[in-house]
C-alpha atoms as a PDB file:
ATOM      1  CA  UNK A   1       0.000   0.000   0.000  1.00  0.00           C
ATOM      2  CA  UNK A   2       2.839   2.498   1.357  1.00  0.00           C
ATOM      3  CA  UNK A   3       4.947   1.756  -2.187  1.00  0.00           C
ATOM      4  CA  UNK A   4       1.753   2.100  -4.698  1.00  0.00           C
ATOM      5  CA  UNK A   5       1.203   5.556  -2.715  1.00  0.00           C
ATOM      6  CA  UNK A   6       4.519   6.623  -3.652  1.00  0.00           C
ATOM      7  CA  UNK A   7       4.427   5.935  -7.057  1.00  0.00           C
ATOM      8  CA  UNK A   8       1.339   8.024  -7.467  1.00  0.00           C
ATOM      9  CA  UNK A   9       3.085  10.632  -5.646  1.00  0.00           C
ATOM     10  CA  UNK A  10       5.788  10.792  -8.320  1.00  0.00           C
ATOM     11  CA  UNK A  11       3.518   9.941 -10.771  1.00  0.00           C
ATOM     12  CA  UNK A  12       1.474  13.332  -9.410  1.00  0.00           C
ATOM     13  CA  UNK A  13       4.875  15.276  -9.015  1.00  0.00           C
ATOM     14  CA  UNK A  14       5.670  14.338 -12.650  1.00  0.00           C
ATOM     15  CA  UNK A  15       2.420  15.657 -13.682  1.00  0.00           C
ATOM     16  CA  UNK A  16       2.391  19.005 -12.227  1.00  0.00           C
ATOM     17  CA  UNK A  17       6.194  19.574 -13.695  1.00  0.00           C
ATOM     18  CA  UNK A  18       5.004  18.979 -17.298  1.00  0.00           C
ATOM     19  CA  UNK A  19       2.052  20.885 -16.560  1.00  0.00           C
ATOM     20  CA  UNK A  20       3.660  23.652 -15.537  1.00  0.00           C
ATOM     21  CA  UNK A  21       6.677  23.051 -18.544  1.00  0.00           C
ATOM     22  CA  UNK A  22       4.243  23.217 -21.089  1.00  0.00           C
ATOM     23  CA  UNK A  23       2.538  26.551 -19.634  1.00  0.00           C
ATOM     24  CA  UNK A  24       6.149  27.563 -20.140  1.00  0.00           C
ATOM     25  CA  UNK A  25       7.087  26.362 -23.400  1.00  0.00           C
ATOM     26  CA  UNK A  26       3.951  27.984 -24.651  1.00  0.00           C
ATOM     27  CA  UNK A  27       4.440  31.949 -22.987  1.00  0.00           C
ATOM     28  CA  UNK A  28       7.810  31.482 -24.772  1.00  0.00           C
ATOM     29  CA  UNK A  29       6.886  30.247 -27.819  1.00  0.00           C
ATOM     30  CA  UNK A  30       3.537  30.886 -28.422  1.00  0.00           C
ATOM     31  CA  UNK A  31       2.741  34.188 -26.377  1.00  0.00           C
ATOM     32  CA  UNK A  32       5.367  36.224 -28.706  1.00  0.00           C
ATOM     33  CA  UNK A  33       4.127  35.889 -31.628  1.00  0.00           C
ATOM     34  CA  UNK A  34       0.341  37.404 -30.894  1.00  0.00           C
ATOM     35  CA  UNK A  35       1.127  40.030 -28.730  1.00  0.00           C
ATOM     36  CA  UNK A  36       0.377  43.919 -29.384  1.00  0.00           C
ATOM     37  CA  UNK A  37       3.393  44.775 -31.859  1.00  0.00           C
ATOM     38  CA  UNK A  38       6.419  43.846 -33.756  1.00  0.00           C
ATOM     39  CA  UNK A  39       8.847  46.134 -32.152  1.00  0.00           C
ATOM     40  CA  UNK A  40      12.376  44.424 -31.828  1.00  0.00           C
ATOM     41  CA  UNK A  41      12.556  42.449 -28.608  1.00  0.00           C
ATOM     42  CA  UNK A  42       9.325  43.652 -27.305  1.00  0.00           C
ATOM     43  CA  UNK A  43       6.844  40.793 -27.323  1.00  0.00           C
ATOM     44  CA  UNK A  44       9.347  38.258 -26.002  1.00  0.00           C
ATOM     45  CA  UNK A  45      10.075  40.772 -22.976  1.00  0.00           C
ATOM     46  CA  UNK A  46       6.774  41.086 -22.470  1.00  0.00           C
ATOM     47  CA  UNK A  47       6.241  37.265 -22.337  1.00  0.00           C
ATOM     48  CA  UNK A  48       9.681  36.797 -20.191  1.00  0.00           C
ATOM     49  CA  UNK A  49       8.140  39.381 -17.981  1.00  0.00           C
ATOM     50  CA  UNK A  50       5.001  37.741 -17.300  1.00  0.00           C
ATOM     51  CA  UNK A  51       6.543  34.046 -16.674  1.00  0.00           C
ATOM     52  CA  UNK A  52       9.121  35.583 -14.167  1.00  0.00           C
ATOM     53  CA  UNK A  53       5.956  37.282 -12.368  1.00  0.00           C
ATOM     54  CA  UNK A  54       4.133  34.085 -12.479  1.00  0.00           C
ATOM     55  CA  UNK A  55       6.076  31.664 -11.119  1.00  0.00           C
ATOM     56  CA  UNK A  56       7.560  34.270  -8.685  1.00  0.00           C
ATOM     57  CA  UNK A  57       4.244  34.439  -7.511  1.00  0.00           C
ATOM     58  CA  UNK A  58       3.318  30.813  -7.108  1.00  0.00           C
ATOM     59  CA  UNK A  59       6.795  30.302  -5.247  1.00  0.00           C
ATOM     60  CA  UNK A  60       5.128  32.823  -2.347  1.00  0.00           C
ATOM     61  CA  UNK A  61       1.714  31.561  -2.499  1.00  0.00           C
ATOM     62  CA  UNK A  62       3.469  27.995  -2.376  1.00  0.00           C
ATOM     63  CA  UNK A  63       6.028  29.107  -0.064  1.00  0.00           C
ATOM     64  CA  UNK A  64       8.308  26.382  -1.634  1.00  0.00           C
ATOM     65  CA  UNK A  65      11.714  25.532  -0.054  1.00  0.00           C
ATOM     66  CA  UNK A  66      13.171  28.163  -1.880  1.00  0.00           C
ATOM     67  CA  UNK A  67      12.185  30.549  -0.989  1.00  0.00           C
ATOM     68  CA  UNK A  68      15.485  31.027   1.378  1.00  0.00           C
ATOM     69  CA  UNK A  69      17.205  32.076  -1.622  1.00  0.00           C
ATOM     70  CA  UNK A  70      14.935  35.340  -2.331  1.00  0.00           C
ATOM     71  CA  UNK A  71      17.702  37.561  -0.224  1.00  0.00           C
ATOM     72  CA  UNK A  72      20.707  39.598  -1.006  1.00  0.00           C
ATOM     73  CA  UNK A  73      24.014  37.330  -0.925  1.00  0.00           C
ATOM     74  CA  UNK A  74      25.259  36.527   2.086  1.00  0.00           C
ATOM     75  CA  UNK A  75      28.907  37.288   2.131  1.00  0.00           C
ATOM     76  CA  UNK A  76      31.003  34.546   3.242  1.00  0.00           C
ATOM     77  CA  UNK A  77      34.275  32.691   1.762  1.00  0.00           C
ATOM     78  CA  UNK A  78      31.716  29.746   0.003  1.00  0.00           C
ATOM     79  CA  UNK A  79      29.412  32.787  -1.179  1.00  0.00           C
ATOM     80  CA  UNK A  80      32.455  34.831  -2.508  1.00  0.00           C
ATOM     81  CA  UNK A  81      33.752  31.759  -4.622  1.00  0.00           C
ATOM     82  CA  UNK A  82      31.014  31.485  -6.453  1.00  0.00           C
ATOM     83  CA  UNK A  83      30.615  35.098  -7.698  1.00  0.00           C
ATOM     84  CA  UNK A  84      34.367  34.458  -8.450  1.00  0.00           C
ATOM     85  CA  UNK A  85      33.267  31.524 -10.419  1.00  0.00           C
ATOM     86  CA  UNK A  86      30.812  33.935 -12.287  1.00  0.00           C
ATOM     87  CA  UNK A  87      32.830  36.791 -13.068  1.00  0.00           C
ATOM     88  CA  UNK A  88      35.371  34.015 -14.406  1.00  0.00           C
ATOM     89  CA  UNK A  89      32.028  32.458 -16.864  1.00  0.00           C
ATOM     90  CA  UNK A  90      31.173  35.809 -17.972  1.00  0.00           C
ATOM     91  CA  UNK A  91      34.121  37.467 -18.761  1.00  0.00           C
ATOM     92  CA  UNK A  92      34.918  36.080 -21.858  1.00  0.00           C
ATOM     93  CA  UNK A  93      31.643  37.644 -23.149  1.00  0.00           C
ATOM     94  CA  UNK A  94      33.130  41.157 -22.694  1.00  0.00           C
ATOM     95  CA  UNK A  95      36.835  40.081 -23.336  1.00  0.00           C
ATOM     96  CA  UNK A  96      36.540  38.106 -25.880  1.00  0.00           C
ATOM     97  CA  UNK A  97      35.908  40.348 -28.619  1.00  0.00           C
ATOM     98  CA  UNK A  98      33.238  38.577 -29.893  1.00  0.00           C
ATOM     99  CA  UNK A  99      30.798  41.048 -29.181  1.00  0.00           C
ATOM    100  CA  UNK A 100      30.544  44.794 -29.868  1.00  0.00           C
ATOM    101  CA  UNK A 101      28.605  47.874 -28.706  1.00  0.00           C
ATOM    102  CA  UNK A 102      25.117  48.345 -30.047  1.00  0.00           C
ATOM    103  CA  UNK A 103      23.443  51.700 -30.526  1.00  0.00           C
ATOM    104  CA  UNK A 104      21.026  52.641 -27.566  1.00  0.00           C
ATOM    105  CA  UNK A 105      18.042  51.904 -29.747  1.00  0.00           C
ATOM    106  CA  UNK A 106      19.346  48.271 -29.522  1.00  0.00           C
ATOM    107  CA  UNK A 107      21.269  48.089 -26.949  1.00  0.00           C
ATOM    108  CA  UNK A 108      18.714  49.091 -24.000  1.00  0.00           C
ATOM    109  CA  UNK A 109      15.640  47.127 -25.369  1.00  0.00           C
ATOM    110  CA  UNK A 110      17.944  44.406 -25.720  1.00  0.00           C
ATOM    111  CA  UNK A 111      19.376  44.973 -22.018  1.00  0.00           C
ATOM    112  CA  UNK A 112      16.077  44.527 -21.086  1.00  0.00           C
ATOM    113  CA  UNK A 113      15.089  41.753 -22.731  1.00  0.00           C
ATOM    114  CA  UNK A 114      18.376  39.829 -21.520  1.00  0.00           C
ATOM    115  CA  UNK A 115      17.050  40.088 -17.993  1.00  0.00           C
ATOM    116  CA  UNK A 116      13.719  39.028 -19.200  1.00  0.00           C
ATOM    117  CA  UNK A 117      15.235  35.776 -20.066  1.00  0.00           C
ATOM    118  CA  UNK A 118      16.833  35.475 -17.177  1.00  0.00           C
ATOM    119  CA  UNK A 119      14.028  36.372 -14.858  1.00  0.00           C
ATOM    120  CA  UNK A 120      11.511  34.480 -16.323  1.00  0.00           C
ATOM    121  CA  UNK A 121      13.720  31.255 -17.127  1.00  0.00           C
ATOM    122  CA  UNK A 122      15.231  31.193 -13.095  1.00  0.00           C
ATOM    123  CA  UNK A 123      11.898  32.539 -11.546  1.00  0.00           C
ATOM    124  CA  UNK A 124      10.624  28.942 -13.036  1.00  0.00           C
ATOM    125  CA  UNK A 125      13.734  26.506 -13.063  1.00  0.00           C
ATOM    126  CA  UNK A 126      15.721  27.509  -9.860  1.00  0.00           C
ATOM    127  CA  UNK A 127      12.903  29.302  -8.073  1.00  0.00           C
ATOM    128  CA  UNK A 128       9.693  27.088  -8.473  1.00  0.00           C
ATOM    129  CA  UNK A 129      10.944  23.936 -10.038  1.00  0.00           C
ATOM    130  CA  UNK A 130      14.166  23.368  -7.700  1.00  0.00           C
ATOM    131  CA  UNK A 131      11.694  24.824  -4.521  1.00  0.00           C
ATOM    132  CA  UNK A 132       8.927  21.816  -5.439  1.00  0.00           C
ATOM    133  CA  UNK A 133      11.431  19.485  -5.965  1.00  0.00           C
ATOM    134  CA  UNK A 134      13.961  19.669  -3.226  1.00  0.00           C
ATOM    135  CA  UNK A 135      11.924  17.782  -0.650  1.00  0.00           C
ATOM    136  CA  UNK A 136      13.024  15.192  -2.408  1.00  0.00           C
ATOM    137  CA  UNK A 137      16.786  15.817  -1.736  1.00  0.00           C
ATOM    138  CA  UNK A 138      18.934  18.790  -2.955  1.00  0.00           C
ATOM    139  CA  UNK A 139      20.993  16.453  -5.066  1.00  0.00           C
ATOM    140  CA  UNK A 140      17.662  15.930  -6.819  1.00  0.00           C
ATOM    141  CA  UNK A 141      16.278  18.630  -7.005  1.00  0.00           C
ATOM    142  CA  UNK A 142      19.253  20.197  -8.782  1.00  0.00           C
ATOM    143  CA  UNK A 143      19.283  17.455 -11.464  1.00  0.00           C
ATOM    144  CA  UNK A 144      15.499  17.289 -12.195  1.00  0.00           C
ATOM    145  CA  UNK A 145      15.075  20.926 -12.197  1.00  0.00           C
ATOM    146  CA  UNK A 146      18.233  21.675 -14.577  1.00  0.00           C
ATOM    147  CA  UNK A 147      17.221  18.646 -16.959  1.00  0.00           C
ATOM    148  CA  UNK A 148      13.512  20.377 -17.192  1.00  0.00           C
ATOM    149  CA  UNK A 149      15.449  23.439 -18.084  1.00  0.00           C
ATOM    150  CA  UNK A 150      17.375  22.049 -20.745  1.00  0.00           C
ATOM    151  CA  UNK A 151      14.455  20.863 -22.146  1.00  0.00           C
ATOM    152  CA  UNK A 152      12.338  23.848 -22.297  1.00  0.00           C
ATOM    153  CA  UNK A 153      14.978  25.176 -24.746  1.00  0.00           C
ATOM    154  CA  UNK A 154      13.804  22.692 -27.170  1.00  0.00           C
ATOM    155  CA  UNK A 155      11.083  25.205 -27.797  1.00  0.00           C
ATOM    156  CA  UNK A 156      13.787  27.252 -30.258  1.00  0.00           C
ATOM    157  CA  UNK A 157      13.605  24.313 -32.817  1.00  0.00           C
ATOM    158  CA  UNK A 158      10.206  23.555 -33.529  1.00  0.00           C
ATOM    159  CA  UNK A 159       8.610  23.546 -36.989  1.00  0.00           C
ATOM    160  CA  UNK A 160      10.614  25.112 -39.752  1.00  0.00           C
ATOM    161  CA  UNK A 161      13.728  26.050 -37.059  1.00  0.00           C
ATOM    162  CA  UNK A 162      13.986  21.964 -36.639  1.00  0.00           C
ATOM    163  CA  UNK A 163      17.572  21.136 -36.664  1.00  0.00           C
ATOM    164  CA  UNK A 164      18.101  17.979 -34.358  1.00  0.00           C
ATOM    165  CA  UNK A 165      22.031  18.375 -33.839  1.00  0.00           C
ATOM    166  CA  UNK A 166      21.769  22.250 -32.712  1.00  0.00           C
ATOM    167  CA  UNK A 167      18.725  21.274 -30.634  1.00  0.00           C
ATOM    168  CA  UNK A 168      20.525  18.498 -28.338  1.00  0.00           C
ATOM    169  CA  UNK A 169      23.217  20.218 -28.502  1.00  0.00           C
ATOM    170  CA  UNK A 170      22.058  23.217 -26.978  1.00  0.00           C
ATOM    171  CA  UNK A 171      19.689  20.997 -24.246  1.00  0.00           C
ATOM    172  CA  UNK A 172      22.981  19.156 -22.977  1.00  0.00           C
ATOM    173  CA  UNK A 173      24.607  22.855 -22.822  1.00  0.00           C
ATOM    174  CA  UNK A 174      21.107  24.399 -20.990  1.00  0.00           C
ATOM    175  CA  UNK A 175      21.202  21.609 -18.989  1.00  0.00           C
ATOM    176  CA  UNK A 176      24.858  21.711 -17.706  1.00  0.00           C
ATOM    177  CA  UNK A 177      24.192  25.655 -17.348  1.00  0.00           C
ATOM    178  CA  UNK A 178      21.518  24.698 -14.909  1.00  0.00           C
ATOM    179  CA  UNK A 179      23.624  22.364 -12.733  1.00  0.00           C
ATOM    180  CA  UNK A 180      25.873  25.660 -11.993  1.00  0.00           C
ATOM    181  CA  UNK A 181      22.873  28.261 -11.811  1.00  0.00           C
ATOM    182  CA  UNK A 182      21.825  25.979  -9.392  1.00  0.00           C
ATOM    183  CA  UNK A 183      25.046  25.796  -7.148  1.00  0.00           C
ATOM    184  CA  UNK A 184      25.505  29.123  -7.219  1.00  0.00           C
ATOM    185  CA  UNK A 185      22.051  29.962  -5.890  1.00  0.00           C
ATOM    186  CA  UNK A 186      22.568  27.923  -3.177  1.00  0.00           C
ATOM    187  CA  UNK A 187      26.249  28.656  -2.362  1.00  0.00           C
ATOM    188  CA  UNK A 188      25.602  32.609  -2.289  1.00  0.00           C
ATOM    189  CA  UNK A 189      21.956  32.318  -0.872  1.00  0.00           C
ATOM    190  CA  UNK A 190      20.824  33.916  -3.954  1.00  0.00           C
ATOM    191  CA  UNK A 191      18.523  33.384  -6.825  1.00  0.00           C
ATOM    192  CA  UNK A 192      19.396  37.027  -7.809  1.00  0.00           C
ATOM    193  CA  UNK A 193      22.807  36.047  -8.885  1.00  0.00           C
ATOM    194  CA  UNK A 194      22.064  33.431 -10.639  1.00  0.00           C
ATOM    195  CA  UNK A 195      19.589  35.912 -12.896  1.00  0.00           C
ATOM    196  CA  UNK A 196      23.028  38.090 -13.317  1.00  0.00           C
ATOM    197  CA  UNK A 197      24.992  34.823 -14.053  1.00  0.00           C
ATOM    198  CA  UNK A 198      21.909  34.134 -16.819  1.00  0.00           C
ATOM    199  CA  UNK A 199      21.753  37.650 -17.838  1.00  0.00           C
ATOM    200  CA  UNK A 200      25.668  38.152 -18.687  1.00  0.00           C
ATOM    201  CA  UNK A 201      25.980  34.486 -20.544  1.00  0.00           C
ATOM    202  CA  UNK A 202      23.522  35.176 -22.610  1.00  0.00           C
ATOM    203  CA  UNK A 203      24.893  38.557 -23.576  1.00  0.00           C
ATOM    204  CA  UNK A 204      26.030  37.532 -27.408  1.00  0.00           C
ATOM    205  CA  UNK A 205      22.057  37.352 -28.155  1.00  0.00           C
ATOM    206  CA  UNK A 206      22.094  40.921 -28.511  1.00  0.00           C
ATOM    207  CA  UNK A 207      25.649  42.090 -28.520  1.00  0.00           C
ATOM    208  CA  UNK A 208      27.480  39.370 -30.975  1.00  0.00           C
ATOM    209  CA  UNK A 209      29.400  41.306 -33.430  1.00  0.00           C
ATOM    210  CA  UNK A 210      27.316  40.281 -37.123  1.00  0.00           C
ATOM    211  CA  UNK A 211      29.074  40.637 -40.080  1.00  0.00           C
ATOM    212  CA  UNK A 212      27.692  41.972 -43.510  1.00  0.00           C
ATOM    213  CA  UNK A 213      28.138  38.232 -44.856  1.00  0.00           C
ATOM    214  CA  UNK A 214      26.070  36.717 -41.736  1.00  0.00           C
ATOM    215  CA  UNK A 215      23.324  39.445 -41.231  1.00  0.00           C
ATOM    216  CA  UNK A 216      19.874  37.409 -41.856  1.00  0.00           C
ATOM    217  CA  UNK A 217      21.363  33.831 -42.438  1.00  0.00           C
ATOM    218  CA  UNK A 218      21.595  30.951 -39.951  1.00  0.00           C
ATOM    219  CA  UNK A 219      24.462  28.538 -41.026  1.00  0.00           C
ATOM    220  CA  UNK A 220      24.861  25.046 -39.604  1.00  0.00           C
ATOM    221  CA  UNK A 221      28.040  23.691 -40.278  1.00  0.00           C
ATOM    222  CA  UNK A 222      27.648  19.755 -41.309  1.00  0.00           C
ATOM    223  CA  UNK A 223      29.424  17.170 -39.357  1.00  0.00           C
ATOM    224  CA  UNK A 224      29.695  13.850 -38.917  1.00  0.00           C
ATOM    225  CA  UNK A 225      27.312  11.694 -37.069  1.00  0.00           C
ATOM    226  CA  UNK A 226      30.405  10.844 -34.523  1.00  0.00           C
ATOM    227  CA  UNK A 227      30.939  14.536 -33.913  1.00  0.00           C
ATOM    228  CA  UNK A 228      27.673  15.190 -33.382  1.00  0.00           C
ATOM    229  CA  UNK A 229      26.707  13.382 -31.223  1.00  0.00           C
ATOM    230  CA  UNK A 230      30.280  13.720 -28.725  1.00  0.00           C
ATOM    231  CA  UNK A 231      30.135  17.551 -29.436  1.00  0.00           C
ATOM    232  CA  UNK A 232      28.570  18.338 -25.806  1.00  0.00           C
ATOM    233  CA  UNK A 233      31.572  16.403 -24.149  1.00  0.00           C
ATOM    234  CA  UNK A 234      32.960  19.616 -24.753  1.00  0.00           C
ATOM    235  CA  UNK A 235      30.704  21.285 -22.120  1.00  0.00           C
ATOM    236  CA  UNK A 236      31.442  18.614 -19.434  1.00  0.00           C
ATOM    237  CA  UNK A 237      34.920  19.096 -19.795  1.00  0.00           C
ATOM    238  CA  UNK A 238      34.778  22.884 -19.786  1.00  0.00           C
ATOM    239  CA  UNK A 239      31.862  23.005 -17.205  1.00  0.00           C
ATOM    240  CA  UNK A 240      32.444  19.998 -15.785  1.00  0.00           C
ATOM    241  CA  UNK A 241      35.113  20.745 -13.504  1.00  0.00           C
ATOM    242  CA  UNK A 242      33.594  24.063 -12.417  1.00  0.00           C
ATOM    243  CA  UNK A 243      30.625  21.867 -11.505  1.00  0.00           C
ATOM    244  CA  UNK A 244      32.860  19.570  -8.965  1.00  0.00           C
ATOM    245  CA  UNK A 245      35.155  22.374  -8.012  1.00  0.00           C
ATOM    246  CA  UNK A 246      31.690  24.073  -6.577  1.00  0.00           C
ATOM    247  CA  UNK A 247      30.007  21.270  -4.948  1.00  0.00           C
ATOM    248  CA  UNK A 248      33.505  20.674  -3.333  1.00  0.00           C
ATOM    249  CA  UNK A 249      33.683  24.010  -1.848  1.00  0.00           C
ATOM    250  CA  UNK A 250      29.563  24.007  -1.177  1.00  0.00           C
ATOM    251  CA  UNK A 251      29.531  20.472   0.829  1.00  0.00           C
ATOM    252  CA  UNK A 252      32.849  20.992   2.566  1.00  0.00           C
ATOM    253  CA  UNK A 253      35.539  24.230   1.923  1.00  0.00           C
ATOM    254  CA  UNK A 254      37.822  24.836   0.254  1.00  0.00           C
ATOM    255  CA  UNK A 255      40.251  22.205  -1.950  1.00  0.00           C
ATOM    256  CA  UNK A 256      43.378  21.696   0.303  1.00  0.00           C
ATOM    257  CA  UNK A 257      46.027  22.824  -2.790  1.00  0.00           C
ATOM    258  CA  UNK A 258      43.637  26.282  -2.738  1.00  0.00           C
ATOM    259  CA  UNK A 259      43.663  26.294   1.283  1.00  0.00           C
ATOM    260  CA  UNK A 260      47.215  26.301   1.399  1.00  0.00           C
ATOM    261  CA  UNK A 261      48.022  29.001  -1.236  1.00  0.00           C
ATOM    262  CA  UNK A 262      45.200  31.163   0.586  1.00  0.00           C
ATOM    263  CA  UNK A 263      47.460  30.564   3.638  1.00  0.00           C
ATOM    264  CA  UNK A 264      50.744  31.174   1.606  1.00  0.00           C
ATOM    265  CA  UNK A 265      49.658  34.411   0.318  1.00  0.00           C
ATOM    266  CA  UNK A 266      47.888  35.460   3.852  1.00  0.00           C
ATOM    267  CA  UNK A 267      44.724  36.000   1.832  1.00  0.00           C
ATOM    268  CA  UNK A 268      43.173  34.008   5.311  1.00  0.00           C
ATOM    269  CA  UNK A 269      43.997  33.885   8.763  1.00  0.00           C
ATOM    270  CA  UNK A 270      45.429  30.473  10.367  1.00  0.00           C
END
């Protein structure tokens, strides 16, 4: 009796998750396309907007177990590691020199809408989905709610934008992303930094420097069937080690090779 009302649990868990996914998946793909004008960037902020407002809402009304996380970060050695860890993602999106300056007209529409991604995306994936979930263990909760999210980005590639390579490719990257949103919510006792993480890594959408050639075409390389499908082993072993590096420091300190160069460079105190 006590197992078959478990399994409707899940099986009532599961539910609610798609049910809420698809609400998701259709403000950010349907929603955009029927809303009051086609002004650059405006109906998907308007969309992004009202997701982030929704689920932020349901998280209060809720009051799911994450609700912790809707604070300022706290400042403390394990918080200030992982805004190291997030300058260090997001740099390369300003040093780079793949992306340029835009003109105002662009640039703070697109500023805004950047945010709207973020808000909307984390209000739903760390903020709701992680809250419901993590009464069934924070190890859990972190992997169900970042798989969802990689998921959801599936929504980019339906009908004519079907490619199937770019699409898993780009749900094993959302995914991974969501593993380190996730640990650097918790580790800083923030969701708000994780929205500034989201914000600043998605910063080529607007800011990527286009060239005459490019401007209105979408080019997908070819590749092999082999590269294809090993091409997001390239996120693991970029992202991968930032992912154990920060549950290291998150379940127990510091590494003991960075413990002793904080000591030998007094940046602590013994």
């Amino acid at each position: 009796m006590g197992s078959r009302f478990l399994r409707m649990r899940h099986l009532r868990i599961t539910a609610s998750i798609l049910g809420y996914s698809a609400v998701v998946i259709f403000f950010f793909r349907v929603i955009p396309y029927t809303w009051i004008s086609d002004e650059k960037y405006l109906n998907s902020i308007i969309s992004y907007y009202i997701i982030g407002v929704l689920f932020l809402g349901l998280v209060f009304i809720k009051g799911v177990d994450s609700l912790e996380y809707f604070r300022l970060p706290e400042i403390s050695a394990r918080s200030i590691t992982a805004m190291s860890v997030v300058a260090m993602m997001v740099s390369p999106q300003f040093l780079g020199g793949q992306n340029e300056v835009k003109p105002w007209t662009v640039a703070v529409p697109g500023i805004i809408f950047l945010i709207g991604i973020a808000f909307g995306e984390e209000m739903f994936a760390r903020g709701f989905l992680f809250g419901i979930l993590r009464k069934h263990g924070q190890r859990n909760a972190i992997i169900f709610s970042s798989v969802v999210f990689g998921l959801m980005h599936l929504n980019l590639y339906t009908g004519e934008n079907w490619e199937l390579w770019n699409a898993y490719s780009h749900v094993v990257s959302s995914g991974v992303f969501g593993v380190i949103a996730a640990q650097v919510m918790i580790m800083t006792r923030s969701i708000w930094v994780s929205v500034i993480l989201h914000t600043f890594s998605n910063w080529f959408i607007v800011f990527e420097k286009v060239t005459e050639e490019e401007a209105g075409t979408e080019i997908y390389p070819t590749y092999s069937l082999f590269d294809n499908l090993i091409s997001p082993v390239w996120e693991f072993l970029i992202f991968g080690p930032i992912i154990l590096f920060l549950a290291r420091v998150n379940r127990g300190g510091w590494p003991k090779w960075i413990e002793k160069i904080a000591i030998r460079w007094k940046l602590v105190e013994i």
